[in-house]
PDB file of N, CA and C in Angstrom:
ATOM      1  N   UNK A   1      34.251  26.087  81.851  1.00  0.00           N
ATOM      2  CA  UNK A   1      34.104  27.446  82.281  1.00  0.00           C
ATOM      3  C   UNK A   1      32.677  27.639  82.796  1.00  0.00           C
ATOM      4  N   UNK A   2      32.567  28.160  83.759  1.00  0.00           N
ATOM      5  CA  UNK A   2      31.822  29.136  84.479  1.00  0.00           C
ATOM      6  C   UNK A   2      30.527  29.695  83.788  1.00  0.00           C
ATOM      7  N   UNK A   3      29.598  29.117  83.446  1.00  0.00           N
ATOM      8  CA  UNK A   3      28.937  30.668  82.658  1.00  0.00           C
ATOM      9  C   UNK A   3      27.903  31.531  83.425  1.00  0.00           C
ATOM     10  N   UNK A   4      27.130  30.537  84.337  1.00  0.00           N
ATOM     11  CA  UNK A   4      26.388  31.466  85.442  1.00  0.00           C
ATOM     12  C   UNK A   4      26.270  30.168  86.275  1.00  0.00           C
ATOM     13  N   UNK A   5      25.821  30.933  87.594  1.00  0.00           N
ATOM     14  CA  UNK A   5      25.755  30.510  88.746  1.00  0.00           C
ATOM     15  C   UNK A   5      25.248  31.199  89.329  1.00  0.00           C
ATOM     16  N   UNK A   6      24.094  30.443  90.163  1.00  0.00           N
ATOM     17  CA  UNK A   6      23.359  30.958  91.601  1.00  0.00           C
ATOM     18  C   UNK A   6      22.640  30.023  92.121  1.00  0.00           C
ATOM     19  N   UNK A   7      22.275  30.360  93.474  1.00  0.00           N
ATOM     20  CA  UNK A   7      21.735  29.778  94.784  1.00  0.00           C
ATOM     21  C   UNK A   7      20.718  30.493  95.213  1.00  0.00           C
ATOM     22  N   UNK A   8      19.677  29.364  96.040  1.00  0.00           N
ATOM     23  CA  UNK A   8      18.697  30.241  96.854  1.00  0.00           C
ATOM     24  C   UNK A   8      18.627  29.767  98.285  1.00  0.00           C
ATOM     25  N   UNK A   9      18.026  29.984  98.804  1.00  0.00           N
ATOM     26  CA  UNK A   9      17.622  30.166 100.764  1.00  0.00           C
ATOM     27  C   UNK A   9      17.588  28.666 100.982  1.00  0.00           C
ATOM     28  N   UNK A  10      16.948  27.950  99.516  1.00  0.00           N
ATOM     29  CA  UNK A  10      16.677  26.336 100.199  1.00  0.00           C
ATOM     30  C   UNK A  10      17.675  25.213  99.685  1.00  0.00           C
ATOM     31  N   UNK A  11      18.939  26.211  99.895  1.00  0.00           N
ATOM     32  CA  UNK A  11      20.354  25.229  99.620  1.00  0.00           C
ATOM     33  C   UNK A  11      20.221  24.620  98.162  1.00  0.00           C
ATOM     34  N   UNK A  12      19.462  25.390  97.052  1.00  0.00           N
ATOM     35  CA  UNK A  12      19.585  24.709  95.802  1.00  0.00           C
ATOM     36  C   UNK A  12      20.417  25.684  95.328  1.00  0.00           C
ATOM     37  N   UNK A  13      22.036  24.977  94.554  1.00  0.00           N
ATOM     38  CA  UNK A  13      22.565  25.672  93.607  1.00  0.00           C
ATOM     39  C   UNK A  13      22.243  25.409  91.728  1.00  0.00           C
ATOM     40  N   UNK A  14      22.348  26.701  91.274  1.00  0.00           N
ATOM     41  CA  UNK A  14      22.383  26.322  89.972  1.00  0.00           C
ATOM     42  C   UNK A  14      23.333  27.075  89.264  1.00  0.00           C
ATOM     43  N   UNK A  15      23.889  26.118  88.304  1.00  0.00           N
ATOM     44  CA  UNK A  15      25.011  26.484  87.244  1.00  0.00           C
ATOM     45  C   UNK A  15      25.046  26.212  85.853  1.00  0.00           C
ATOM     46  N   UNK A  16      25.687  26.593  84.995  1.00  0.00           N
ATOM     47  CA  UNK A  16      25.508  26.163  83.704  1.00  0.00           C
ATOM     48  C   UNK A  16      27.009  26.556  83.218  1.00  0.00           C
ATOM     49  N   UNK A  17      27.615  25.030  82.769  1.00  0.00           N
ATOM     50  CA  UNK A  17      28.920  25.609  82.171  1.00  0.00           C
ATOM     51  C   UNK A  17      29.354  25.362  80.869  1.00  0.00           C
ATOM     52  N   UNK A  18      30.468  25.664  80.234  1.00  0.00           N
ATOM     53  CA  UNK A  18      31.127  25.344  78.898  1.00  0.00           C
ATOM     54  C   UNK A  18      31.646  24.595  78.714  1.00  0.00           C
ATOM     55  N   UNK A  19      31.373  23.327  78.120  1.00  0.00           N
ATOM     56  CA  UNK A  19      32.890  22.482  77.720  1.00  0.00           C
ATOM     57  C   UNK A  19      33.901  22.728  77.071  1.00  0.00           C
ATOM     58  N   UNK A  20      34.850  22.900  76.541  1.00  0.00           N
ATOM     59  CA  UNK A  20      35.927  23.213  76.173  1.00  0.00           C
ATOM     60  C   UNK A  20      36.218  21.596  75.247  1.00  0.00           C
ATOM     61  N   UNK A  21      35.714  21.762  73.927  1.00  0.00           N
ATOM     62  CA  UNK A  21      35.817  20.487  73.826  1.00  0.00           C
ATOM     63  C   UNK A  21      37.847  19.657  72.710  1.00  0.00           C
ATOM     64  N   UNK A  22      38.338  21.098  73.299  1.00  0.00           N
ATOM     65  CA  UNK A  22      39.698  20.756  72.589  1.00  0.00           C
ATOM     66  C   UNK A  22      40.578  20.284  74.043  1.00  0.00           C
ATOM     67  N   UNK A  23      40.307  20.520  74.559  1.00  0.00           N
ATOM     68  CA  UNK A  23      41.187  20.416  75.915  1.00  0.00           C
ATOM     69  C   UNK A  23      41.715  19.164  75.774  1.00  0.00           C
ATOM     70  N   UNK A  24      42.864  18.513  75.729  1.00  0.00           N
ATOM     71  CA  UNK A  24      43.173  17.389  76.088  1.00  0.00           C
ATOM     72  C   UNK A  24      42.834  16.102  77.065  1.00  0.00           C
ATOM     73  N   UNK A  25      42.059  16.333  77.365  1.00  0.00           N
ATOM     74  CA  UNK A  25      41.298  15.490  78.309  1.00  0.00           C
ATOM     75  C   UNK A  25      40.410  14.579  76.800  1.00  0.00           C
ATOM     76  N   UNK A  26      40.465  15.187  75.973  1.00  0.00           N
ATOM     77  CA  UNK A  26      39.200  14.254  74.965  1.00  0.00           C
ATOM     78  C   UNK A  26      39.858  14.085  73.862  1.00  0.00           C
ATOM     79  N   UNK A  27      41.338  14.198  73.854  1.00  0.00           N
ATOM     80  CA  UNK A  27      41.915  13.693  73.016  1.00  0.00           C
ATOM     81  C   UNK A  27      42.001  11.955  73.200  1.00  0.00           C
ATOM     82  N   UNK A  28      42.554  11.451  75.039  1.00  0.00           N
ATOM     83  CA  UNK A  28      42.257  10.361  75.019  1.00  0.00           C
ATOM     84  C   UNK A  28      41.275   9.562  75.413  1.00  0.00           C
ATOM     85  N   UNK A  29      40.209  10.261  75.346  1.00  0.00           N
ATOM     86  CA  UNK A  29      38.810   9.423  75.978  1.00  0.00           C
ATOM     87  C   UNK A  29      37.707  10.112  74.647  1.00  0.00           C
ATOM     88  N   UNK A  30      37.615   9.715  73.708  1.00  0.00           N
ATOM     89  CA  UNK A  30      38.224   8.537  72.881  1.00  0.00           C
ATOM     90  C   UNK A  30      38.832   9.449  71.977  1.00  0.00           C
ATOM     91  N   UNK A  31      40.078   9.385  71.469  1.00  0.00           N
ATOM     92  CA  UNK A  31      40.242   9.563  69.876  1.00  0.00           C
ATOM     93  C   UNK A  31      39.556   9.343  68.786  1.00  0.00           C
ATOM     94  N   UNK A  32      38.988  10.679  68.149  1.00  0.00           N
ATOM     95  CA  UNK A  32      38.029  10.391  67.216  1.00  0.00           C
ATOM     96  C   UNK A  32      36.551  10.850  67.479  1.00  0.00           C
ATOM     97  N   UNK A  33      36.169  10.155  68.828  1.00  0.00           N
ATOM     98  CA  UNK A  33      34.925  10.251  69.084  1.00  0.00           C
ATOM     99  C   UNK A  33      34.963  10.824  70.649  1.00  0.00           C
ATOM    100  N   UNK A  34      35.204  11.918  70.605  1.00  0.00           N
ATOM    101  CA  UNK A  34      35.082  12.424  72.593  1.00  0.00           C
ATOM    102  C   UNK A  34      33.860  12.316  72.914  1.00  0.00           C
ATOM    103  N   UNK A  35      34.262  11.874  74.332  1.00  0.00           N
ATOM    104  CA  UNK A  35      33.091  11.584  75.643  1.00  0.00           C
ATOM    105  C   UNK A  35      33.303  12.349  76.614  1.00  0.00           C
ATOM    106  N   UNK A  36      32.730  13.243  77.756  1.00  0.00           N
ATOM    107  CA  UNK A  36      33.577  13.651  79.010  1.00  0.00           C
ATOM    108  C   UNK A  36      33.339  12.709  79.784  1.00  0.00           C
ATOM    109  N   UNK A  37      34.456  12.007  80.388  1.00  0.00           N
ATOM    110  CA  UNK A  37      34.655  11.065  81.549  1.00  0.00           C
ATOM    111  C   UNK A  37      33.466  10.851  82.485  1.00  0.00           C
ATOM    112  N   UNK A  38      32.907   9.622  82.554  1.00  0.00           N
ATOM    113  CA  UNK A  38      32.151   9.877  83.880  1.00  0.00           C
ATOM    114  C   UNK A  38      32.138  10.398  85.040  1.00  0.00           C
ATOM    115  N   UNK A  39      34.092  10.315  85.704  1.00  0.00           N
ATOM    116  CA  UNK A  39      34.466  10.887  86.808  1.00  0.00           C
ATOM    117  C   UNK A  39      34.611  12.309  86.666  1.00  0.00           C
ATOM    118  N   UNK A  40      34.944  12.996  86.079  1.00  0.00           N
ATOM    119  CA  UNK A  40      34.652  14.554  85.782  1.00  0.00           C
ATOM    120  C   UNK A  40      33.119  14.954  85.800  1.00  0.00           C
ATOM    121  N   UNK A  41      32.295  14.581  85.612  1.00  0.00           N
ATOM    122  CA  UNK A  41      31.055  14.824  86.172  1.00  0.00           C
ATOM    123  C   UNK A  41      30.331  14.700  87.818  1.00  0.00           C
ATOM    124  N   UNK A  42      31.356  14.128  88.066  1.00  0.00           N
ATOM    125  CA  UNK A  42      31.445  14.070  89.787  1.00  0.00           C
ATOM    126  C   UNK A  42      32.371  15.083  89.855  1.00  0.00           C
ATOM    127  N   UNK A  43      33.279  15.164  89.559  1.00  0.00           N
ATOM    128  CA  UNK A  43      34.143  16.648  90.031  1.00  0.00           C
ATOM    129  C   UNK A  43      33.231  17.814  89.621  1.00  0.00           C
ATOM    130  N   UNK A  44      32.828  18.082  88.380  1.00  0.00           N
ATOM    131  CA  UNK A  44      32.302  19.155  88.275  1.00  0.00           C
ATOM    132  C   UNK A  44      31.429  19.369  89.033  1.00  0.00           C
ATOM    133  N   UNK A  45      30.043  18.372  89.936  1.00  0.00           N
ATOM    134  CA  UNK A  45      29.367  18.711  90.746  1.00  0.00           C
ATOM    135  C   UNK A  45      29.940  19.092  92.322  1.00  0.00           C
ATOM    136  N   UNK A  46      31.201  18.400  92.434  1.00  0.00           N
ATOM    137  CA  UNK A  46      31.923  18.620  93.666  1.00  0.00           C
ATOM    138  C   UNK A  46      32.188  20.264  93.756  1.00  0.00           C
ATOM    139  N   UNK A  47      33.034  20.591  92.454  1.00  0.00           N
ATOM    140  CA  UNK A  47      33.414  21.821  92.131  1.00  0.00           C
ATOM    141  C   UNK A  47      32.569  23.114  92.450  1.00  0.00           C
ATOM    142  N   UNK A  48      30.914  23.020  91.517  1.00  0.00           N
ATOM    143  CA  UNK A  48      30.462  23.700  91.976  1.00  0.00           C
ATOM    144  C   UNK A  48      29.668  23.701  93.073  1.00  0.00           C
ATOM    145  N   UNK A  49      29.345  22.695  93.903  1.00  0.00           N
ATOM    146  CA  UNK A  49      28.992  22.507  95.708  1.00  0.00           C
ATOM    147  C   UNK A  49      30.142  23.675  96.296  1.00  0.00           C
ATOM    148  N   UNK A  50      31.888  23.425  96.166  1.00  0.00           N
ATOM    149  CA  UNK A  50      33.119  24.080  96.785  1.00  0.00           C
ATOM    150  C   UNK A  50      32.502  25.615  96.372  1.00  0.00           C
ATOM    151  N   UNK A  51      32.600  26.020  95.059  1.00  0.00           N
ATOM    152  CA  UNK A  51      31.962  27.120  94.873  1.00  0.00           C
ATOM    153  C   UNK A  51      31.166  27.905  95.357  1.00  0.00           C
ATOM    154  N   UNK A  52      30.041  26.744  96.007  1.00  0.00           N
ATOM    155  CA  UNK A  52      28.489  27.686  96.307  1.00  0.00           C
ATOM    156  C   UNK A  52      29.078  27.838  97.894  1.00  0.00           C
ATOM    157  N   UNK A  53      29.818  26.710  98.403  1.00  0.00           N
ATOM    158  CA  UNK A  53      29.902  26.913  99.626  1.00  0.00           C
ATOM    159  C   UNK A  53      31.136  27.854 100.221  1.00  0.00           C
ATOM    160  N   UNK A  54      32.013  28.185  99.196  1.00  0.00           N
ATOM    161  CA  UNK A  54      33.795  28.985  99.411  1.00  0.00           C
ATOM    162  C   UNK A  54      34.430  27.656 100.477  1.00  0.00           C
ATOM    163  N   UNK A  55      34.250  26.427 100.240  1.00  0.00           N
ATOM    164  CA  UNK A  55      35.220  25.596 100.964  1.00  0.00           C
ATOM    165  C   UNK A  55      35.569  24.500 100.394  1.00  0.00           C
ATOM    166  N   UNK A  56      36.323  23.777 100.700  1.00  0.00           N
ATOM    167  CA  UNK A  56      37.089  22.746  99.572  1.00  0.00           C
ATOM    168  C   UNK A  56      36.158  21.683 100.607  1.00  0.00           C
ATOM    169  N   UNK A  57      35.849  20.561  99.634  1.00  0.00           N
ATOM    170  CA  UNK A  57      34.948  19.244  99.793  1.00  0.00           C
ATOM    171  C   UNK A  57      35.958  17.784  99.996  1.00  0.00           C
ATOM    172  N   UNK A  58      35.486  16.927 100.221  1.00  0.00           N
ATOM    173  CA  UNK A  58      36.124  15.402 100.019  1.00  0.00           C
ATOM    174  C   UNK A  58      35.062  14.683 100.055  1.00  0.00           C
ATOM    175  N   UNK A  59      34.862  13.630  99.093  1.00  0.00           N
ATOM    176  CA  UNK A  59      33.769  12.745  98.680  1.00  0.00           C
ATOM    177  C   UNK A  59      34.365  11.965  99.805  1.00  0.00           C
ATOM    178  N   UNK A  60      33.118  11.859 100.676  1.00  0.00           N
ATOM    179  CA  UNK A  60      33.222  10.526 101.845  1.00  0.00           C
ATOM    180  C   UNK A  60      32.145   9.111 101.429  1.00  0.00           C
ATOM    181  N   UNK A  61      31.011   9.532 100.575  1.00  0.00           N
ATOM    182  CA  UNK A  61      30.232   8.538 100.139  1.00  0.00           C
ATOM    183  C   UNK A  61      29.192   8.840  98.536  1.00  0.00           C
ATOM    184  N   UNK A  62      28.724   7.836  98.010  1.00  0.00           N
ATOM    185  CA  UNK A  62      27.909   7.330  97.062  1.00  0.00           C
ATOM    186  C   UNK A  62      27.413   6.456  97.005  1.00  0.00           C
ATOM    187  N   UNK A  63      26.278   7.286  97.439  1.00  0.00           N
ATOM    188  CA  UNK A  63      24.772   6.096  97.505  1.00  0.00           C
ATOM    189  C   UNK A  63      24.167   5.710  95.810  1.00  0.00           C
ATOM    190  N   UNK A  64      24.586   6.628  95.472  1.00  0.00           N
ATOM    191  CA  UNK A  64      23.942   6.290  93.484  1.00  0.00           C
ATOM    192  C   UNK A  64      24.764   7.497  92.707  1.00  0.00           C
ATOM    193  N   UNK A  65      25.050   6.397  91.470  1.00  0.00           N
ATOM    194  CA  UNK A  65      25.755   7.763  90.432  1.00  0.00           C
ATOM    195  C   UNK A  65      25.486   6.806  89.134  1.00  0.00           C
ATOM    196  N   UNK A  66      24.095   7.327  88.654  1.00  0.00           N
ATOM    197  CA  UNK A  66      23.925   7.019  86.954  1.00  0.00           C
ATOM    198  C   UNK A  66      23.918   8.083  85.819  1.00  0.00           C
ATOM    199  N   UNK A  67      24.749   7.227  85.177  1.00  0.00           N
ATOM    200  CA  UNK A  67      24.903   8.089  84.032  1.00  0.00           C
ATOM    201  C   UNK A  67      24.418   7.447  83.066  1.00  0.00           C
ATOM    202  N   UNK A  68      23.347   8.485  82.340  1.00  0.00           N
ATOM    203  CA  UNK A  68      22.145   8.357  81.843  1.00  0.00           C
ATOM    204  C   UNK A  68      21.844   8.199  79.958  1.00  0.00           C
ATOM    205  N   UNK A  69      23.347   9.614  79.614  1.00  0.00           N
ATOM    206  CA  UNK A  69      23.348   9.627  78.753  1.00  0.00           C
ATOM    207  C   UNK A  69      24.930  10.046  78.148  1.00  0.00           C
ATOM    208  N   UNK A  70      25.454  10.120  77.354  1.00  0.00           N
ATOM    209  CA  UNK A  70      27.112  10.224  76.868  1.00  0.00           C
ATOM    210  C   UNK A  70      27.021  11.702  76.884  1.00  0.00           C
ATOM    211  N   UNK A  71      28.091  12.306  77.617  1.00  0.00           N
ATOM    212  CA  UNK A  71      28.478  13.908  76.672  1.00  0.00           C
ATOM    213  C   UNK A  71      29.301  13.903  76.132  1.00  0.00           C
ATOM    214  N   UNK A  72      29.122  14.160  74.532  1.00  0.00           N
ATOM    215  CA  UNK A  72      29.930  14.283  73.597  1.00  0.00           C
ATOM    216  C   UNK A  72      30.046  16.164  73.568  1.00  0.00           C
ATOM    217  N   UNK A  73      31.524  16.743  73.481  1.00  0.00           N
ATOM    218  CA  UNK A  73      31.951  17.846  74.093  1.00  0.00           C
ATOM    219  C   UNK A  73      31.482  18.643  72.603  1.00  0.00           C
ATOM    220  N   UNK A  74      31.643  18.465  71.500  1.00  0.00           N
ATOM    221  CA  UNK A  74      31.458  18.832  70.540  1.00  0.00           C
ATOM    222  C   UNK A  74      29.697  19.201  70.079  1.00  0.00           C
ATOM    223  N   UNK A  75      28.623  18.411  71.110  1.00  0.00           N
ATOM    224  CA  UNK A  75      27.693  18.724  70.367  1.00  0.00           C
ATOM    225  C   UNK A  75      26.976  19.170  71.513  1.00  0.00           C
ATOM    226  N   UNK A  76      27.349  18.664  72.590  1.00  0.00           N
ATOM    227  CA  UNK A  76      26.433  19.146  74.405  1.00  0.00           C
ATOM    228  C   UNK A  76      27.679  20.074  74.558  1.00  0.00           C
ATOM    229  N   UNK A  77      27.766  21.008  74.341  1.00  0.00           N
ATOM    230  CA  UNK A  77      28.673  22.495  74.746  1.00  0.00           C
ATOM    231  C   UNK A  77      28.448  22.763  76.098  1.00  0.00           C
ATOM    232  N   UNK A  78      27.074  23.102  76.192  1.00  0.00           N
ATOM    233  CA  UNK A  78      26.628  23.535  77.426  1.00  0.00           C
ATOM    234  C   UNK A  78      25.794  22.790  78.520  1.00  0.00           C
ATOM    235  N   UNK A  79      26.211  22.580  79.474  1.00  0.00           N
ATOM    236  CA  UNK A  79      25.827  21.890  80.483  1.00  0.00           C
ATOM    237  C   UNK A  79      25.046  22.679  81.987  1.00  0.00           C
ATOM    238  N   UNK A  80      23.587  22.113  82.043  1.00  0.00           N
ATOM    239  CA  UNK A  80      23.024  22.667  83.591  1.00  0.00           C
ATOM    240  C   UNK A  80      23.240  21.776  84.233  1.00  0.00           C
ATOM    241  N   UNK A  81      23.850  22.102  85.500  1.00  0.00           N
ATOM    242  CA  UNK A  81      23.762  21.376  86.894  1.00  0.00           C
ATOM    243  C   UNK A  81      22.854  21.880  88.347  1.00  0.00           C
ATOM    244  N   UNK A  82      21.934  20.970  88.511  1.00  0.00           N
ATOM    245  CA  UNK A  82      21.244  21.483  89.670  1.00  0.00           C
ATOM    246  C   UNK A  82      21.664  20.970  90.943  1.00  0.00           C
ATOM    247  N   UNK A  83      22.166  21.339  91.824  1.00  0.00           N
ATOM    248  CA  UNK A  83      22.126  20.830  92.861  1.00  0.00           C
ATOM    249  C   UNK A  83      21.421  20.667  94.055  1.00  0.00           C
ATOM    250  N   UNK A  84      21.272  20.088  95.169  1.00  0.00           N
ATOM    251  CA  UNK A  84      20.061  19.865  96.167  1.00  0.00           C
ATOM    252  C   UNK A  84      21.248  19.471  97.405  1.00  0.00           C
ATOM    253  N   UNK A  85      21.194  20.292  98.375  1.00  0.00           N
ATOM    254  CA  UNK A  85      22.002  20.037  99.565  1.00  0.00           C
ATOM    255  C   UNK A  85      21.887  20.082 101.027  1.00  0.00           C
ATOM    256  N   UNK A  86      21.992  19.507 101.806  1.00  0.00           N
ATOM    257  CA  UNK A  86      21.729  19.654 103.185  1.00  0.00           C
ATOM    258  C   UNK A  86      22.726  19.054 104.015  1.00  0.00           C
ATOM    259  N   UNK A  87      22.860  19.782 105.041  1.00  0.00           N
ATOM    260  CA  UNK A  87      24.201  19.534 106.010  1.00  0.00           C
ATOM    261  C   UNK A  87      23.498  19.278 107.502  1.00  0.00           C
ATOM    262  N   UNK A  88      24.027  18.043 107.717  1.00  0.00           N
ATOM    263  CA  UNK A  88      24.098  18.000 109.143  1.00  0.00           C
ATOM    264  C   UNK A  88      25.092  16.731 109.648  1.00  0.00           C
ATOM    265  N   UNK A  89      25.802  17.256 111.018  1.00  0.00           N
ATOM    266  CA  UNK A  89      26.395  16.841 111.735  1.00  0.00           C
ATOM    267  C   UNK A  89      27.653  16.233 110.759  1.00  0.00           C
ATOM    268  N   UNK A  90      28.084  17.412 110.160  1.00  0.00           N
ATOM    269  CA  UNK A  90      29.330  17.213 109.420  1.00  0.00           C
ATOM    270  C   UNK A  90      29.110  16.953 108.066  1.00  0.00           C
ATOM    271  N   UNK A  91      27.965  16.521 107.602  1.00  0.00           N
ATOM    272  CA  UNK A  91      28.060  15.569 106.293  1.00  0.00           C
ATOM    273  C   UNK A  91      27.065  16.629 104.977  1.00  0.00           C
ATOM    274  N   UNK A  92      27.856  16.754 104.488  1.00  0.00           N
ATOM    275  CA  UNK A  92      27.130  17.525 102.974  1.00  0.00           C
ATOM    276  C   UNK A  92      26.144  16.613 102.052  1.00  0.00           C
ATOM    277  N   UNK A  93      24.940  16.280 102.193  1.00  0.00           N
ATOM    278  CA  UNK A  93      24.481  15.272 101.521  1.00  0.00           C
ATOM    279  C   UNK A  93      24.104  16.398 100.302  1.00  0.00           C
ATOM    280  N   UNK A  94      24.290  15.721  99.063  1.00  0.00           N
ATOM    281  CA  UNK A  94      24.117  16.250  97.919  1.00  0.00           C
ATOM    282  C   UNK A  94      23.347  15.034  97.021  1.00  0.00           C
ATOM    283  N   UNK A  95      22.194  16.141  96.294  1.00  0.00           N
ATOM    284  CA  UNK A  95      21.526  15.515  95.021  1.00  0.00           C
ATOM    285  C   UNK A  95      21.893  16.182  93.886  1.00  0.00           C
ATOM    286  N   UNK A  96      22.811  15.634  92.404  1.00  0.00           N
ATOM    287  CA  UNK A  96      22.976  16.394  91.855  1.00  0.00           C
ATOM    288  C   UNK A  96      22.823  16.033  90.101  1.00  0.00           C
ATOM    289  N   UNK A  97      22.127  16.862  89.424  1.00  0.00           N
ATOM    290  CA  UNK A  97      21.533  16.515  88.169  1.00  0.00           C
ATOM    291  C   UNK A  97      22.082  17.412  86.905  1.00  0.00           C
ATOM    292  N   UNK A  98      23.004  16.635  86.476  1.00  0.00           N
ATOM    293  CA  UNK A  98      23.827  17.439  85.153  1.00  0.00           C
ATOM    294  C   UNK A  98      22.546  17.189  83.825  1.00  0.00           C
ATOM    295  N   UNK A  99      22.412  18.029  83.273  1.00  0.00           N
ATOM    296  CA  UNK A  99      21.292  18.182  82.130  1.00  0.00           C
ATOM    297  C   UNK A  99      21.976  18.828  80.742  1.00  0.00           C
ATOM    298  N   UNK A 100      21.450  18.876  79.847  1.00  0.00           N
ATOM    299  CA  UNK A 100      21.716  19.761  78.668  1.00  0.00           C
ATOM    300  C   UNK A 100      20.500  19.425  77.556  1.00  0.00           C
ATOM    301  N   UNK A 101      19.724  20.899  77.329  1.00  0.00           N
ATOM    302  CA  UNK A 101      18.657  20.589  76.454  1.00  0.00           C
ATOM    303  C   UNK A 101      17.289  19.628  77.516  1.00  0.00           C
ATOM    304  N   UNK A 102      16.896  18.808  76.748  1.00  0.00           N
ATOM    305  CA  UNK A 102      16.036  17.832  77.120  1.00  0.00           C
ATOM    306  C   UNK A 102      17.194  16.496  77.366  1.00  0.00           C
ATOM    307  N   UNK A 103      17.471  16.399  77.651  1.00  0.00           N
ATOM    308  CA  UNK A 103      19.008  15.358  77.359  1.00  0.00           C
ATOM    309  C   UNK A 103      19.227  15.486  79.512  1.00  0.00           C
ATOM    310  N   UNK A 104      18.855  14.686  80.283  1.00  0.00           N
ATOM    311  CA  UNK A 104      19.943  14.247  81.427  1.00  0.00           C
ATOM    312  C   UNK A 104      21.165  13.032  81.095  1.00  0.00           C
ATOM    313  N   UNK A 105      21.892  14.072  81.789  1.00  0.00           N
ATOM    314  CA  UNK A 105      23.284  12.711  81.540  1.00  0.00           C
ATOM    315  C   UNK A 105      23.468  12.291  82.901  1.00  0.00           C
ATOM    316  N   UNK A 106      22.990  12.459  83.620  1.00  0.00           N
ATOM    317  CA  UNK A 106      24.018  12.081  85.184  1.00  0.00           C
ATOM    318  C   UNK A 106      23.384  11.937  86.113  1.00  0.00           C
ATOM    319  N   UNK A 107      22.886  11.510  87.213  1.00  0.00           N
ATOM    320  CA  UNK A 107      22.702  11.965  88.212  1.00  0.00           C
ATOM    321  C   UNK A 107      23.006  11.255  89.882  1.00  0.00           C
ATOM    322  N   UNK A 108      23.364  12.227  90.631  1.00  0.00           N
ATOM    323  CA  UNK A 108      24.406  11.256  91.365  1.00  0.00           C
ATOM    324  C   UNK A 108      23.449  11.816  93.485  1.00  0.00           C
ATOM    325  N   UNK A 109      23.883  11.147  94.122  1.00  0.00           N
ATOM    326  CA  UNK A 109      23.335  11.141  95.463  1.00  0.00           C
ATOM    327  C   UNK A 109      24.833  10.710  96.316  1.00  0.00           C
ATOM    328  N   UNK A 110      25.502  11.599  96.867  1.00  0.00           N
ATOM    329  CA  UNK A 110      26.284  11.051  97.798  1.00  0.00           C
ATOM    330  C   UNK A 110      26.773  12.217  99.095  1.00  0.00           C
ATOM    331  N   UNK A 111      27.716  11.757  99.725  1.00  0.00           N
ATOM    332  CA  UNK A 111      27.593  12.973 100.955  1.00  0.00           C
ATOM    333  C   UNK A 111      29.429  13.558 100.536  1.00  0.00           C
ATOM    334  N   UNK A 112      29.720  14.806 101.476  1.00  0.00           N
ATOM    335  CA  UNK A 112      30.833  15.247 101.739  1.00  0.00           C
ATOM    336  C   UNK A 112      31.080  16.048 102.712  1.00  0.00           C
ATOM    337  N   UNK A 113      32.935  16.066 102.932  1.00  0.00           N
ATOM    338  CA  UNK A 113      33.120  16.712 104.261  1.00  0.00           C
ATOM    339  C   UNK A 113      33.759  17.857 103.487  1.00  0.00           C
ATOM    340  N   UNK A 114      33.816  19.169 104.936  1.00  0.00           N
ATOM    341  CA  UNK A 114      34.425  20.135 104.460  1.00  0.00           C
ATOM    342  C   UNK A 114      35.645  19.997 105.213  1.00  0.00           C
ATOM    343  N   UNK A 115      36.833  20.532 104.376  1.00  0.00           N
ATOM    344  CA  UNK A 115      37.937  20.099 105.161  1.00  0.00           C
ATOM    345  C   UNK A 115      39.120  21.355 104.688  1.00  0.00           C
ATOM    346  N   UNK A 116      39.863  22.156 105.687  1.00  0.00           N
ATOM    347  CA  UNK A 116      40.821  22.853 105.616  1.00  0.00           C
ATOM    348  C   UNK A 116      42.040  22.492 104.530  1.00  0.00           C
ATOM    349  N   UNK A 117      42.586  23.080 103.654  1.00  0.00           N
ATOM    350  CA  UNK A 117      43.585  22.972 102.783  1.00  0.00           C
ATOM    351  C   UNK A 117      44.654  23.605 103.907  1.00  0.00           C
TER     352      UNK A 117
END
């Protein structure tokens, strides 16, 4: 979930959301001990890029995506994501840095297109 969100003039978005740490998604990654998926941390930055921009995205590339540190849903609740973006000649290049606390877990560099549903 959503908890705030905003943008400024120099294409930086910022967000901060909730994990939901019953959701079935962490029942099987792991039983016992939940993690959120590495690939859901690329969606969630995709997600809120679609957000800041009101248009649906498609990952066309990844130049780097490290993940830094584990989110365990139960004890990192809340998650900041910063994003860093610039567009030209079709291509959404995005820098994007999931955080919580003093704690980075993620951080990823790749481009996207915008594309009609």
């Amino acid at each position: 979930m959503i908890k705030s969100f905003s943008t400024t003039e120099k294409n930086n978005i910022h967000a901060e959301i909730e994990l939901n740490a019953s959701h079935n998604i962490f029942k099987g990654h792991f039983p016992g001990s939940p993690v959120l998926p590495g690939v859901c941390l690329i969606q969630i930055s995709k997600e809120i890029l679609e957000n800041a921009l009101g248009v649906k995205t498609a990952l066309v590339q990844s130049s780097q995506s490290k993940f830094l540190a584990v989110v365990n849903p139960t004890v990192d609740i809340v998650l900041k994501i910063a994003l860093e973006t610039k567009e030209q000649d079709g291509l959404i290049s995005l820098n994007s840095t999931i955080s919580g606390g003093e704690k980075i877990f993620f951080k990823f560099k790749g481009g996207f297109k915008r594309y009609n549903v």
